[in-house]
C-alpha atoms as a PDB file:
ATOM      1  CA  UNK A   1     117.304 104.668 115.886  1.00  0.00           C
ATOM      2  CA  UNK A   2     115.787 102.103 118.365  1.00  0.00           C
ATOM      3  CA  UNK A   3     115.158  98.387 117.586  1.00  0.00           C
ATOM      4  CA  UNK A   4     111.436  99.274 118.427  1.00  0.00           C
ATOM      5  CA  UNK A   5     111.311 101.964 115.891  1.00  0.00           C
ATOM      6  CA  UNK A   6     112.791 100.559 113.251  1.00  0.00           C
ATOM      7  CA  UNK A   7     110.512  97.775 113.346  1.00  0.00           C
ATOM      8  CA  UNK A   8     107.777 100.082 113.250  1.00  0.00           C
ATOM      9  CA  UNK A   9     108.321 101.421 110.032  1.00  0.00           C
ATOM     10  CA  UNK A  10     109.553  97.856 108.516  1.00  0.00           C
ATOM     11  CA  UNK A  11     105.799  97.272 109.419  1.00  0.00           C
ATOM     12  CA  UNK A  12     104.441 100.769 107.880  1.00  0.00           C
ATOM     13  CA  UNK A  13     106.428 100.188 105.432  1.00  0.00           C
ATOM     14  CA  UNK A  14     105.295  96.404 104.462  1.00  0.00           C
ATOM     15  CA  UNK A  15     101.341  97.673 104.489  1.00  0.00           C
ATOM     16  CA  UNK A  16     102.172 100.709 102.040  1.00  0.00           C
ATOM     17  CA  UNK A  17     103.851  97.825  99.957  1.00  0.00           C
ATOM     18  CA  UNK A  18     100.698  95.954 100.405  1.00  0.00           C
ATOM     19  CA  UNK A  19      98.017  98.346  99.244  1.00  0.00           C
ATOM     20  CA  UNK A  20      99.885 100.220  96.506  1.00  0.00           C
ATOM     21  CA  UNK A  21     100.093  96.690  95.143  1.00  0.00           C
ATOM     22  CA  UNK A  22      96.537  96.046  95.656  1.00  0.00           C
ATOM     23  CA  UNK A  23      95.133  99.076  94.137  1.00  0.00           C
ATOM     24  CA  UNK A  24      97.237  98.785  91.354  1.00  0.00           C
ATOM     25  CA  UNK A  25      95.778  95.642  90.725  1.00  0.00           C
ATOM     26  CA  UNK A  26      92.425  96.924  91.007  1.00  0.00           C
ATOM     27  CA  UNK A  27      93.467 100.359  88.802  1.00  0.00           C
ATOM     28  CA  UNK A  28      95.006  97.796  86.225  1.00  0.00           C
ATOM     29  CA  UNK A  29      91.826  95.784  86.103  1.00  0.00           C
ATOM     30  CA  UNK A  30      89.772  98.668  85.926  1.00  0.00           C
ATOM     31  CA  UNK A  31      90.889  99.052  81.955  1.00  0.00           C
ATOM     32  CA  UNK A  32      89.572  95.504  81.663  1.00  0.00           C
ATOM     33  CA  UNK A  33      86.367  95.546  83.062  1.00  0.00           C
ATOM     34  CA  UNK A  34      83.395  96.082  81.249  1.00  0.00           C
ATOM     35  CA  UNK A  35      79.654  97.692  81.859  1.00  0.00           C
ATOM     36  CA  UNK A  36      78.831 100.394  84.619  1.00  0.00           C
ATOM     37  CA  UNK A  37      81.309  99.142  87.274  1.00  0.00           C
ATOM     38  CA  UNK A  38      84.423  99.954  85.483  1.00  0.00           C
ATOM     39  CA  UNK A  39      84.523 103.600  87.081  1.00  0.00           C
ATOM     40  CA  UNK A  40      83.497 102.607  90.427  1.00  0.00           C
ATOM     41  CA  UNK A  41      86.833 100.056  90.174  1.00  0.00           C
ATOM     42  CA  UNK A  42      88.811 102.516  88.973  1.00  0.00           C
ATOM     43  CA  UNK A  43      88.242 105.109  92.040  1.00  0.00           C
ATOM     44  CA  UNK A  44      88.707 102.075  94.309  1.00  0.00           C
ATOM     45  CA  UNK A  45      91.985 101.080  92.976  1.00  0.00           C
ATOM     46  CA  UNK A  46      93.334 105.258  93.065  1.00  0.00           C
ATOM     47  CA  UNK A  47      91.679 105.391  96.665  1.00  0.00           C
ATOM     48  CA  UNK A  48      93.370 102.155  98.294  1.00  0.00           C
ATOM     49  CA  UNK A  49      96.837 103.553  96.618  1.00  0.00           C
ATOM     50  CA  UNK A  50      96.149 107.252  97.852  1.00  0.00           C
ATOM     51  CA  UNK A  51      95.201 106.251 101.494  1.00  0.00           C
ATOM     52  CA  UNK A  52      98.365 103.762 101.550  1.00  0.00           C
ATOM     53  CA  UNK A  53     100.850 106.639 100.534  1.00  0.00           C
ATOM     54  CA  UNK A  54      99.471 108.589 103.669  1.00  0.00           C
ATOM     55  CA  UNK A  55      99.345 106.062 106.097  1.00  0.00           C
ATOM     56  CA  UNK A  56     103.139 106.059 105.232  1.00  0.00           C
ATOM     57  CA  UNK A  57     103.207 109.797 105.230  1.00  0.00           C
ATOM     58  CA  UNK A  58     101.753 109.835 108.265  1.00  0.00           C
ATOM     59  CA  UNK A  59     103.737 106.601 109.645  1.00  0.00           C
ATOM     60  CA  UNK A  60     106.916 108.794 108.421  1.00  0.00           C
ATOM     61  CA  UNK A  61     106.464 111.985 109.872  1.00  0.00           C
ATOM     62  CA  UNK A  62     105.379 110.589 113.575  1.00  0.00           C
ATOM     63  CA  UNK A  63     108.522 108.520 113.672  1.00  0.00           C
ATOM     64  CA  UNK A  64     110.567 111.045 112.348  1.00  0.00           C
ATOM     65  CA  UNK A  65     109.059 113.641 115.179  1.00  0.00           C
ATOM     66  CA  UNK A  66     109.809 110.580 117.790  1.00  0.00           C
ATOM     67  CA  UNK A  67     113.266 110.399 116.797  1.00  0.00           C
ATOM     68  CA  UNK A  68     113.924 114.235 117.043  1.00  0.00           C
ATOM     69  CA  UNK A  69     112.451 114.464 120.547  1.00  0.00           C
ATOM     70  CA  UNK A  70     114.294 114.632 123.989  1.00  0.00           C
ATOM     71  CA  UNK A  71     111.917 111.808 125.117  1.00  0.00           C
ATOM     72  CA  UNK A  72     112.882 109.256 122.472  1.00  0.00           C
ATOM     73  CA  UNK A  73     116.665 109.533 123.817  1.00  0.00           C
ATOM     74  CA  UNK A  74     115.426 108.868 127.588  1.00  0.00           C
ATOM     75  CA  UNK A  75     116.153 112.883 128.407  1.00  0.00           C
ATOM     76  CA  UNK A  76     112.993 113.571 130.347  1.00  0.00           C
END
């Protein structure tokens, strides 16, 4: 694995870290909040957490594919 890679995913990695923490804040706070905008919290909080875990699906797979190329090796 390259220097340039890894760092990649050290920074895919620090913004999944970053919104599963944030919309588990928000899903937390959801319980808390009263009136007609405790739902609309709620789906906030499980859509921030959902959309980070694919950005680092996503983030994942492509640098997994990278790596298992003959162009990530300088073969060309």
């Amino acid at each position: 694995m390259t220097k340039k890679l890894d760092n990649v995913l050290v920074t895919f990695k620090r913004i999944t870290a970053a919104g599963l923490l944030i919309g588990f804040i928000l899903f937390l706070s959801s319980f808390f909040v009263s009136g007609n905008i405790s739902p609309y919290v709620l789906s906030i909080g499980l859509s921030i957490m959902v959309s980070s875990m694919l950005i680092f699906g996503f983030s994942l797979f492509i640098h997994l594919m990278e790596e298992m190329t003959d162009g990530s090796r300088g073969v060309r």
